[in-house]
N, C-alpha and C. Protein backbone atom coordinates (compact mmCIF):
# COMPACT_ATOMS: atom_id res chain seq x y z
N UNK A 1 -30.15 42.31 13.82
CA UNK A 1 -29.95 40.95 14.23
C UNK A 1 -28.54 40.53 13.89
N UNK A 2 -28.00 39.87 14.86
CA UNK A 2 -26.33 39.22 14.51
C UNK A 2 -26.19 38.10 13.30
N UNK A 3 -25.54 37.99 13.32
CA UNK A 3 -24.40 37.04 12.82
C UNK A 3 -25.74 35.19 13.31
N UNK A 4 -26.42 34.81 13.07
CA UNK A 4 -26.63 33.01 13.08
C UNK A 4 -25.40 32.45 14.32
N UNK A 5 -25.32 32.24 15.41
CA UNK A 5 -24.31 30.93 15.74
C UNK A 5 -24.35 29.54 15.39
N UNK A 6 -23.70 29.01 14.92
CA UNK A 6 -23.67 27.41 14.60
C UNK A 6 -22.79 27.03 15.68
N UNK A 7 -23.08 25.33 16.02
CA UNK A 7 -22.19 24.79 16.79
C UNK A 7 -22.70 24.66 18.48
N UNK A 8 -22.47 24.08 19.41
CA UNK A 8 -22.84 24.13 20.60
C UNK A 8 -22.34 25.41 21.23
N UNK A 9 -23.43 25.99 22.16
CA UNK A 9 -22.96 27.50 22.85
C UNK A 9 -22.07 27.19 24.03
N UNK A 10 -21.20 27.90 23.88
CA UNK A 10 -19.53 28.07 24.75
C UNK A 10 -20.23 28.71 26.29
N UNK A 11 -20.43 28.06 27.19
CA UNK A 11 -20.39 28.00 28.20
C UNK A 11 -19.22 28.89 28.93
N UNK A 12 -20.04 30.19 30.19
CA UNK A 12 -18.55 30.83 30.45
C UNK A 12 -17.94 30.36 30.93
N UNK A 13 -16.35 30.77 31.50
CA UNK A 13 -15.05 30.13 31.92
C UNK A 13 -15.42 29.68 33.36
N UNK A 14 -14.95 28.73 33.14
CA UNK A 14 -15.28 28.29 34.77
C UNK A 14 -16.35 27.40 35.45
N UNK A 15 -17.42 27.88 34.18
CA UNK A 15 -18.86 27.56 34.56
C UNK A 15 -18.71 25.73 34.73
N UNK A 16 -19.17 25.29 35.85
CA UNK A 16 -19.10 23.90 36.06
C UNK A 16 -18.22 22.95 35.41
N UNK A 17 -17.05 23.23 35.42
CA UNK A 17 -16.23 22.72 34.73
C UNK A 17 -15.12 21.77 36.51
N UNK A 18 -14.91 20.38 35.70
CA UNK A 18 -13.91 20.10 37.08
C UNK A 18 -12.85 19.84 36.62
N UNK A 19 -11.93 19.94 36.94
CA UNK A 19 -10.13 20.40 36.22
C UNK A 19 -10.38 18.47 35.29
N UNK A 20 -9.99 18.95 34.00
CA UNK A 20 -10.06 17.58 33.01
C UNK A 20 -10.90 17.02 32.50
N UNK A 21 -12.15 17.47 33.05
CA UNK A 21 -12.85 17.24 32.04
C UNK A 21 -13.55 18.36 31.13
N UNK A 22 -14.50 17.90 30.59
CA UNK A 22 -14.97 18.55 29.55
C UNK A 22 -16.49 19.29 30.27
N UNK A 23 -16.59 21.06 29.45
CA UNK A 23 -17.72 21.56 30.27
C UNK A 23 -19.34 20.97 29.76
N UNK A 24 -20.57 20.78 30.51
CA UNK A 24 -21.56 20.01 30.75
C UNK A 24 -21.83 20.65 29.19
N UNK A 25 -22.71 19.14 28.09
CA UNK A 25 -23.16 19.41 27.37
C UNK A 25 -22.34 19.27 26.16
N UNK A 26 -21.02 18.90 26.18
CA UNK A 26 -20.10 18.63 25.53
C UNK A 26 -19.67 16.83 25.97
N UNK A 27 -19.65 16.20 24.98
CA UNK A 27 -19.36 15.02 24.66
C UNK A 27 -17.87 14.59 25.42
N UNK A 28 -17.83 13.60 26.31
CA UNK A 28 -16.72 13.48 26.67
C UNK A 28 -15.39 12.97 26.17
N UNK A 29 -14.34 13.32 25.84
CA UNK A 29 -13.09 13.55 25.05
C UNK A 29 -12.83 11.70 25.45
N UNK A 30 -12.68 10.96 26.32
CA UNK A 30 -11.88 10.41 27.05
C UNK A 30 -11.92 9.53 27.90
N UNK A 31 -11.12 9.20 28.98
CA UNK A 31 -11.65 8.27 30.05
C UNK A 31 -11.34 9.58 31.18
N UNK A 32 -11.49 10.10 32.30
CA UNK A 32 -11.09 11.03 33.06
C UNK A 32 -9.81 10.77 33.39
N UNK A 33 -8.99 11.74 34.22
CA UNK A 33 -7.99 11.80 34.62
C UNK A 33 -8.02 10.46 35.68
N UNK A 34 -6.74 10.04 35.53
CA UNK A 34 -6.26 8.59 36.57
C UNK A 34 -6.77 7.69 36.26
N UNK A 35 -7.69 7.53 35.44
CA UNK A 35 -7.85 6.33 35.12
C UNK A 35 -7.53 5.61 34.04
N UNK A 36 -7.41 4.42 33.96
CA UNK A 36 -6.08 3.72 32.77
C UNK A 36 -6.87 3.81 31.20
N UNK A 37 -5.92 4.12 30.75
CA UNK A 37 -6.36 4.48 29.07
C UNK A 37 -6.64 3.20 28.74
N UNK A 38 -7.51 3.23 27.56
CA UNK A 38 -7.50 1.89 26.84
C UNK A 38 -6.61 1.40 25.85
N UNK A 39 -6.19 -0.06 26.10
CA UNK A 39 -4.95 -0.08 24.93
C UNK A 39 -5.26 -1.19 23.85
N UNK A 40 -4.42 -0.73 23.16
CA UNK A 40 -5.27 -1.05 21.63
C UNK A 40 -4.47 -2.57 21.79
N UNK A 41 -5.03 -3.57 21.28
CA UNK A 41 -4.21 -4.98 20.92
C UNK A 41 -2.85 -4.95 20.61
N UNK A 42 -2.09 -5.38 20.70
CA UNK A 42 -0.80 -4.78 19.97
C UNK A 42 -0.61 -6.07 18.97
N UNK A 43 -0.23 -6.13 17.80
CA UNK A 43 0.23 -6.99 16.93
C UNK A 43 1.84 -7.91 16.71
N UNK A 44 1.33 -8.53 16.67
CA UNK A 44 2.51 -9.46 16.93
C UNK A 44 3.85 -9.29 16.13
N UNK A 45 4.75 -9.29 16.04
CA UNK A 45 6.45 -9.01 15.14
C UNK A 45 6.21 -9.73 14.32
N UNK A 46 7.06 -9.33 13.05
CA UNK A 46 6.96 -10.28 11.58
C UNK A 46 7.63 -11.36 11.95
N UNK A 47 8.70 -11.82 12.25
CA UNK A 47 9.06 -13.12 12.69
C UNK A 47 7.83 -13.98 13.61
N UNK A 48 7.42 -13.53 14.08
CA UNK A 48 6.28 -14.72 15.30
C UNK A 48 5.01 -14.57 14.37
N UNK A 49 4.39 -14.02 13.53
CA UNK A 49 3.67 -13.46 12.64
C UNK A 49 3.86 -14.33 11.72
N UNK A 50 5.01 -14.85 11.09
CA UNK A 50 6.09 -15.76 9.80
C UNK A 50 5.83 -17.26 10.46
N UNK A 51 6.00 -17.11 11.67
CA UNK A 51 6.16 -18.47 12.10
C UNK A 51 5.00 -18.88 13.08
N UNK A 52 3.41 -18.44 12.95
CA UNK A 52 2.46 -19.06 13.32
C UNK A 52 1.13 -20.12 12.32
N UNK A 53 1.86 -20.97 13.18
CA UNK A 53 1.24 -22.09 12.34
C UNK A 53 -0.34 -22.12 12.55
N UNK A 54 -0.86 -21.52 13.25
CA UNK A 54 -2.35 -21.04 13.41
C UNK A 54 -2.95 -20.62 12.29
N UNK A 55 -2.10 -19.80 11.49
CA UNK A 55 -2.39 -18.51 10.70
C UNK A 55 -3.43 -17.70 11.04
N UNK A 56 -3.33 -17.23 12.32
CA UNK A 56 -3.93 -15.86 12.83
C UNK A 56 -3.70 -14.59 12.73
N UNK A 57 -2.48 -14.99 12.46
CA UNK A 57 -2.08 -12.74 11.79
C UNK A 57 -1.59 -13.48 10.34
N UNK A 58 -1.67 -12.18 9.73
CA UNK A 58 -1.38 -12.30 7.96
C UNK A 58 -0.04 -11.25 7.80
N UNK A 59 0.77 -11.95 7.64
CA UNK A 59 2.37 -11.49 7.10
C UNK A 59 2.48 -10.72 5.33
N UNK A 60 1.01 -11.02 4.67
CA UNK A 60 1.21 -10.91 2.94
C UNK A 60 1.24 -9.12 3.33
N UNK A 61 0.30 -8.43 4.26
CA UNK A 61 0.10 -6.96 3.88
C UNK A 61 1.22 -6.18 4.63
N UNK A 62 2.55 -6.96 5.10
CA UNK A 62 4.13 -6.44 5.70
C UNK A 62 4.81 -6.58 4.34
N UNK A 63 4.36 -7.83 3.29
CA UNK A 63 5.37 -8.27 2.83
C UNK A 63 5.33 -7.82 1.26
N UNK A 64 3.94 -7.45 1.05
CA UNK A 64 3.66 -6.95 -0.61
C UNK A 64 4.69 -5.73 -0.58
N UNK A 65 4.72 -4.97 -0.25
CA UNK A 65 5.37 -3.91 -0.43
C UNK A 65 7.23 -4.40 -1.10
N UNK A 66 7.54 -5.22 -0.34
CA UNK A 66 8.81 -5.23 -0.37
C UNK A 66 8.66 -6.11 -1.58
N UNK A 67 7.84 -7.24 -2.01
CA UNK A 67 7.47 -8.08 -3.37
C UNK A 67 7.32 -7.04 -4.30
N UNK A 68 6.21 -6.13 -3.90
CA UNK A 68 6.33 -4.57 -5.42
C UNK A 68 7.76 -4.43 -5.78
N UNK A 69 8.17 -3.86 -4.66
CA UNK A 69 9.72 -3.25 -5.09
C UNK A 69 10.23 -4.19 -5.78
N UNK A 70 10.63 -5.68 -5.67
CA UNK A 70 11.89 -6.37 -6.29
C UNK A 70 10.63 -7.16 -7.67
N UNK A 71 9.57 -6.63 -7.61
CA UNK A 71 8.99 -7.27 -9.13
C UNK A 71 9.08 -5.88 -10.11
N UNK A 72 9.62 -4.81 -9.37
CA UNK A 72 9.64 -3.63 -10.03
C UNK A 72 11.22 -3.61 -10.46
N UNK A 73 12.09 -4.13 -9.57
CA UNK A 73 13.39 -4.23 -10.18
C UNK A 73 13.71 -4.94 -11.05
N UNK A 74 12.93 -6.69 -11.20
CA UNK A 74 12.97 -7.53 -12.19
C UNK A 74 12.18 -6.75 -13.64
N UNK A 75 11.39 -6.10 -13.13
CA UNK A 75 10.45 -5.59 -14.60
C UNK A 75 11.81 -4.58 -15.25
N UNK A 76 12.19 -3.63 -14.24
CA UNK A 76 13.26 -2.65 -14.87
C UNK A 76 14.72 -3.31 -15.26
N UNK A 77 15.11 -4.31 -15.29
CA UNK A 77 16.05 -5.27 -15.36
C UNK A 77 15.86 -5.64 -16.61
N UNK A 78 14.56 -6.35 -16.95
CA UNK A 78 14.00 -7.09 -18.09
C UNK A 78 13.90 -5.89 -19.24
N UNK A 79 13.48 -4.78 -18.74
CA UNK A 79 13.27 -3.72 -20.22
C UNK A 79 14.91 -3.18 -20.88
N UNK A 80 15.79 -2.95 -19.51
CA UNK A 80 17.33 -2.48 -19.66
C UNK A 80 17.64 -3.21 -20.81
N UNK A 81 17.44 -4.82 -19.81
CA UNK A 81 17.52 -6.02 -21.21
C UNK A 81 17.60 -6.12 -22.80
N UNK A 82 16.10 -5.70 -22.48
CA UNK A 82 15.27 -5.81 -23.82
C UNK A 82 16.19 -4.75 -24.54
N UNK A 83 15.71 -3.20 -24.05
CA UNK A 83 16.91 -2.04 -24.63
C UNK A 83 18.06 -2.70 -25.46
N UNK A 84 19.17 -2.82 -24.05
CA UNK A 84 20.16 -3.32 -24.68
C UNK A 84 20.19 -4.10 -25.58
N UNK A 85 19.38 -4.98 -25.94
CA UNK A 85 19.60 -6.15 -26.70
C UNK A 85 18.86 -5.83 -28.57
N UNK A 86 18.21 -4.93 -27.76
CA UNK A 86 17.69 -4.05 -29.28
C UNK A 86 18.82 -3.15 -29.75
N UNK A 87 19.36 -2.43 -28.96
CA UNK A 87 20.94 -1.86 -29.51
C UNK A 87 21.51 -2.38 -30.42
N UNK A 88 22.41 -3.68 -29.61
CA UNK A 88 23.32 -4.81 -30.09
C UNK A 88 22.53 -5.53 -31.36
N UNK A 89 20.90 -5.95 -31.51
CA UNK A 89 20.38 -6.41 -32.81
C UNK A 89 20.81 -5.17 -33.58
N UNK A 90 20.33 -4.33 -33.71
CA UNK A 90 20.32 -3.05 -34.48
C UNK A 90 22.00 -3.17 -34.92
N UNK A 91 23.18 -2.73 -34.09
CA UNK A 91 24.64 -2.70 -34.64
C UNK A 91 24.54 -4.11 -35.68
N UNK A 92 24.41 -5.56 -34.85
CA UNK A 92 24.73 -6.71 -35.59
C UNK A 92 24.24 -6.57 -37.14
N UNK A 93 22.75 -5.93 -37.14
CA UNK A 93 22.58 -5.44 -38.81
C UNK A 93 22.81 -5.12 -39.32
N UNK A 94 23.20 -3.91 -38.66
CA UNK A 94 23.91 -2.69 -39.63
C UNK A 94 25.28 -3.13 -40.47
N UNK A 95 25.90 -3.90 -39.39
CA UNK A 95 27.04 -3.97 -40.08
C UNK A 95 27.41 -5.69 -40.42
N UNK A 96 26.19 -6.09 -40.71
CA UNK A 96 25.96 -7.47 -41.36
C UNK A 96 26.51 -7.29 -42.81
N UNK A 97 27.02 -8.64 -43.46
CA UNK A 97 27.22 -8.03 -44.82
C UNK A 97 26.47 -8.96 -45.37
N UNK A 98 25.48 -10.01 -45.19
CA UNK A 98 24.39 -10.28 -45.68
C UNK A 98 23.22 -9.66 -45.12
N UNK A 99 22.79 -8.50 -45.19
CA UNK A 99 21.65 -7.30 -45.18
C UNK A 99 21.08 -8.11 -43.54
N UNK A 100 21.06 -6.80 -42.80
CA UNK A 100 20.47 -7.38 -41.34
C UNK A 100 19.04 -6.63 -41.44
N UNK A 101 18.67 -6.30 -42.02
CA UNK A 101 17.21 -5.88 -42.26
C UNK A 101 16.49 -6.19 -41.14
N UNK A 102 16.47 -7.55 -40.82
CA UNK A 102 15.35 -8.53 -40.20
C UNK A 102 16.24 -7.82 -38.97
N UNK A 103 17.24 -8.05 -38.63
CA UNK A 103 18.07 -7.62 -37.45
C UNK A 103 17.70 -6.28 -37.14
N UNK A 104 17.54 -5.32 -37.57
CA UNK A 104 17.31 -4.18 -37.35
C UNK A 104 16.21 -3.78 -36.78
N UNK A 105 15.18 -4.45 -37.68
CA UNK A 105 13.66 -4.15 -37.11
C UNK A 105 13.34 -4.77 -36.32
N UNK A 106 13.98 -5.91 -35.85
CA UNK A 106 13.54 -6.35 -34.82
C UNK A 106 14.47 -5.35 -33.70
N UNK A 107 15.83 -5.19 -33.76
CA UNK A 107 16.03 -4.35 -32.62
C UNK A 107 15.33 -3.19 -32.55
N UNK A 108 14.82 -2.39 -33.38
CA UNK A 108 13.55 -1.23 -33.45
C UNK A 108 12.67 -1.47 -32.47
N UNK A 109 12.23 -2.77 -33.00
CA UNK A 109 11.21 -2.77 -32.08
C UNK A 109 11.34 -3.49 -30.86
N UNK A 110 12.51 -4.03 -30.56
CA UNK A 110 12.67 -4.16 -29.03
C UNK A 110 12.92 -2.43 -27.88
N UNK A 111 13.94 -1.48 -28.62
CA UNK A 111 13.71 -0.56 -28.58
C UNK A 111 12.09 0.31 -28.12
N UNK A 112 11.59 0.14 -29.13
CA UNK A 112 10.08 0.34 -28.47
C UNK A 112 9.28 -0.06 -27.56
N UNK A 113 9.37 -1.85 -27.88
CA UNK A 113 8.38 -2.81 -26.91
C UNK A 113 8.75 -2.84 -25.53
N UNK A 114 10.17 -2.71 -25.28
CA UNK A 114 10.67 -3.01 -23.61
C UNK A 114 10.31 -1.91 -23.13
N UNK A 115 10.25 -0.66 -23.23
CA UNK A 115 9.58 0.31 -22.44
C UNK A 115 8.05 0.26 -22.57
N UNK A 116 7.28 0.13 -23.16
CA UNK A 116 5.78 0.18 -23.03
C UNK A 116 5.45 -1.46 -22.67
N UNK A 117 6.21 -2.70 -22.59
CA UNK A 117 6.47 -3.77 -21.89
C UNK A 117 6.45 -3.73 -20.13
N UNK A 118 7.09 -2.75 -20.00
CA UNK A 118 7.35 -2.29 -18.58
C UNK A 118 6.46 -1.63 -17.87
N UNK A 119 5.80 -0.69 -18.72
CA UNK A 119 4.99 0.44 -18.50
C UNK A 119 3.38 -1.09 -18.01
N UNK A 120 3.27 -1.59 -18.90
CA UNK A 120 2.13 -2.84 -18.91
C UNK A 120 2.11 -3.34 -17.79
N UNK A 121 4.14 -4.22 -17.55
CA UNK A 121 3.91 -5.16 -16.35
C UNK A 121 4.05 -4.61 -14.89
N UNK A 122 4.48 -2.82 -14.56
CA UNK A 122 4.13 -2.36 -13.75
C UNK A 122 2.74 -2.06 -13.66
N UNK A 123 1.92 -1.44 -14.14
CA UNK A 123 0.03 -1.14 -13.72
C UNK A 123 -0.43 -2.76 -13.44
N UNK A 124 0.39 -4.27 -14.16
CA UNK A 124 -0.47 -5.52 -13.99
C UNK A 124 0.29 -5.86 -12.40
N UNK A 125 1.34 -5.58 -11.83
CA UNK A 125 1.78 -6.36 -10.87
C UNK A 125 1.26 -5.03 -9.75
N UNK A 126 1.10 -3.84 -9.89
CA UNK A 126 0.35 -2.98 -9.07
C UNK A 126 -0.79 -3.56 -8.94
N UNK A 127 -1.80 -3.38 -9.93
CA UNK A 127 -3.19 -4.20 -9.49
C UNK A 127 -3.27 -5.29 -8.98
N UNK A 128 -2.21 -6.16 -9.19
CA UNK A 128 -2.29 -7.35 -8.14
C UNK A 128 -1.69 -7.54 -6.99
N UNK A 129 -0.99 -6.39 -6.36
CA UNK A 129 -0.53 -6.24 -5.42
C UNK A 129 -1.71 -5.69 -4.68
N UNK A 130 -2.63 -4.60 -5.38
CA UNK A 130 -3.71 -4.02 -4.76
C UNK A 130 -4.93 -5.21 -4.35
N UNK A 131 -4.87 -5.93 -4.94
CA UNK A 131 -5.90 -7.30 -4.94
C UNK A 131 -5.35 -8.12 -3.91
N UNK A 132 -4.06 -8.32 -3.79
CA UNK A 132 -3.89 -9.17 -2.93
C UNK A 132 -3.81 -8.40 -1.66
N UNK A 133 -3.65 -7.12 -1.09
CA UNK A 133 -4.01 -6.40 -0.05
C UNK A 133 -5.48 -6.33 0.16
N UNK A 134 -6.36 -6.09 -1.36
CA UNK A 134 -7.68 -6.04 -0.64
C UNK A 134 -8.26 -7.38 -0.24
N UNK A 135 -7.73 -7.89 -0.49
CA UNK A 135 -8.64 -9.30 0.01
C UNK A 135 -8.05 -10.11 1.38
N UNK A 136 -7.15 -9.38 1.70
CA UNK A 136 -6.39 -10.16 3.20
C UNK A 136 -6.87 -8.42 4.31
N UNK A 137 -7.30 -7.54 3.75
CA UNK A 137 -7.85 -6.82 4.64
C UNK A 137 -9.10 -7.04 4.85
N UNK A 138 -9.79 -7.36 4.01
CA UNK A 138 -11.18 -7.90 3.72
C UNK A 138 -11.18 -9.46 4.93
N UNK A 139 -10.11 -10.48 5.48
CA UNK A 139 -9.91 -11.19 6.14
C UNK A 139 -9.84 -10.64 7.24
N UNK A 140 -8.84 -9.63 7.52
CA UNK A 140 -8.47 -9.18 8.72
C UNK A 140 -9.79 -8.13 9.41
N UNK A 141 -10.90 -7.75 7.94
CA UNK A 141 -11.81 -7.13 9.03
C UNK A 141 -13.34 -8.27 9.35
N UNK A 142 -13.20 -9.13 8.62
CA UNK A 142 -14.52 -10.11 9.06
C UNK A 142 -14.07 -11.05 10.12
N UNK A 143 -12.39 -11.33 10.36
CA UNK A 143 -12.26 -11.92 11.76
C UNK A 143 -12.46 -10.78 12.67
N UNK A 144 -12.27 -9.42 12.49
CA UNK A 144 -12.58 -8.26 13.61
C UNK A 144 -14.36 -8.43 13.62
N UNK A 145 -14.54 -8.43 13.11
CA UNK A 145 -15.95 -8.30 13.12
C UNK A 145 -16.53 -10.19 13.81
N UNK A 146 -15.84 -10.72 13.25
CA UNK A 146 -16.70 -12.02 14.08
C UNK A 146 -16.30 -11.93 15.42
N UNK A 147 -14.43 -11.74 15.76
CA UNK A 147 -14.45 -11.74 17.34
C UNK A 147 -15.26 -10.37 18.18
N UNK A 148 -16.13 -9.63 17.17
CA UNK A 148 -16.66 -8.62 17.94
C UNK A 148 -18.19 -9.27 18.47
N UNK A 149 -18.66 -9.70 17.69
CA UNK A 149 -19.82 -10.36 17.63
C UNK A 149 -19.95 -11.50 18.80
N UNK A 150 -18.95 -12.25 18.37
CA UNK A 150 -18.75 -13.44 19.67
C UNK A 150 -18.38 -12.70 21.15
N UNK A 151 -18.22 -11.73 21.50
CA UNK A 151 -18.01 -11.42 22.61
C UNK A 151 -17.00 -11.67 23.24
């Protein structure tokens, strides 16, 4: 005994087949040849999108992305900051001549805190970037779904 076949049996070449479509028994791919494809809605440009006072299309899931990036530059800005400024505490102690002690440890621990500071307010402004995408897709599919319903 062979080999099991799985899958629908392959029909020979030729066998009732009409140029484009698909042979009998096989699911049709398509709309046939010449006749007009179906076209998907097309969505409106971020400017006419920005400036509908309807609020029928949602501009937030064009625009988070580019908000990540520059809350990711302010976060990496703010730790450089912090860094630097833990440096400059740290020197100002050292070479305090009433004991910079207090100066020091605190630049220590700016040193420390601005990177795991950063590390924090990137995963908190990710998750809320992810929140604010899921919930305006969560919009964009219950108006798909109501104008499907309404006909």
């Amino acid at each position: 005994m062979g080999q099991p076949q799985y899958g629908m049996p392959q029909p020979p070449q030729g066998y009732g087949q009409a140029p484009g479509y698909p042979p009998p028994g096989y699911p049709p791919q398509g709309p046939p040849p010449g006749y007009p494809q179906p076209q998907q809605p097309s969505k409106p440009g971020f400017i006419k999108s920005l400036l509908d006072i309807s609020f029928s299309t949602f501009v937030a899931t064009s625009v988070v992305k580019v908000m990540y990036v520059l809350f990711l530059l302010v976060g990496a800005l703010g730790a450089l900051a912090g860094v630097l400024g833990g440096i400059f505490s740290i020197i100002s102690g050292a070479t305090s001549n009433y004991g910079g002690a207090v100066q020091v440890g605190m630049g220590i621990g700016m040193l420390i805190g601005a990177p795991i500071g950063l590390l924090f307010y990137t995963i908190f402004m990710r998750v809320y970037m992810e929140l604010l995408i899921v919930i305006f897709r969560i919009a964009e599919h219950i108006g798909e779904i109501d104008r499907k319903t309404k006909g």
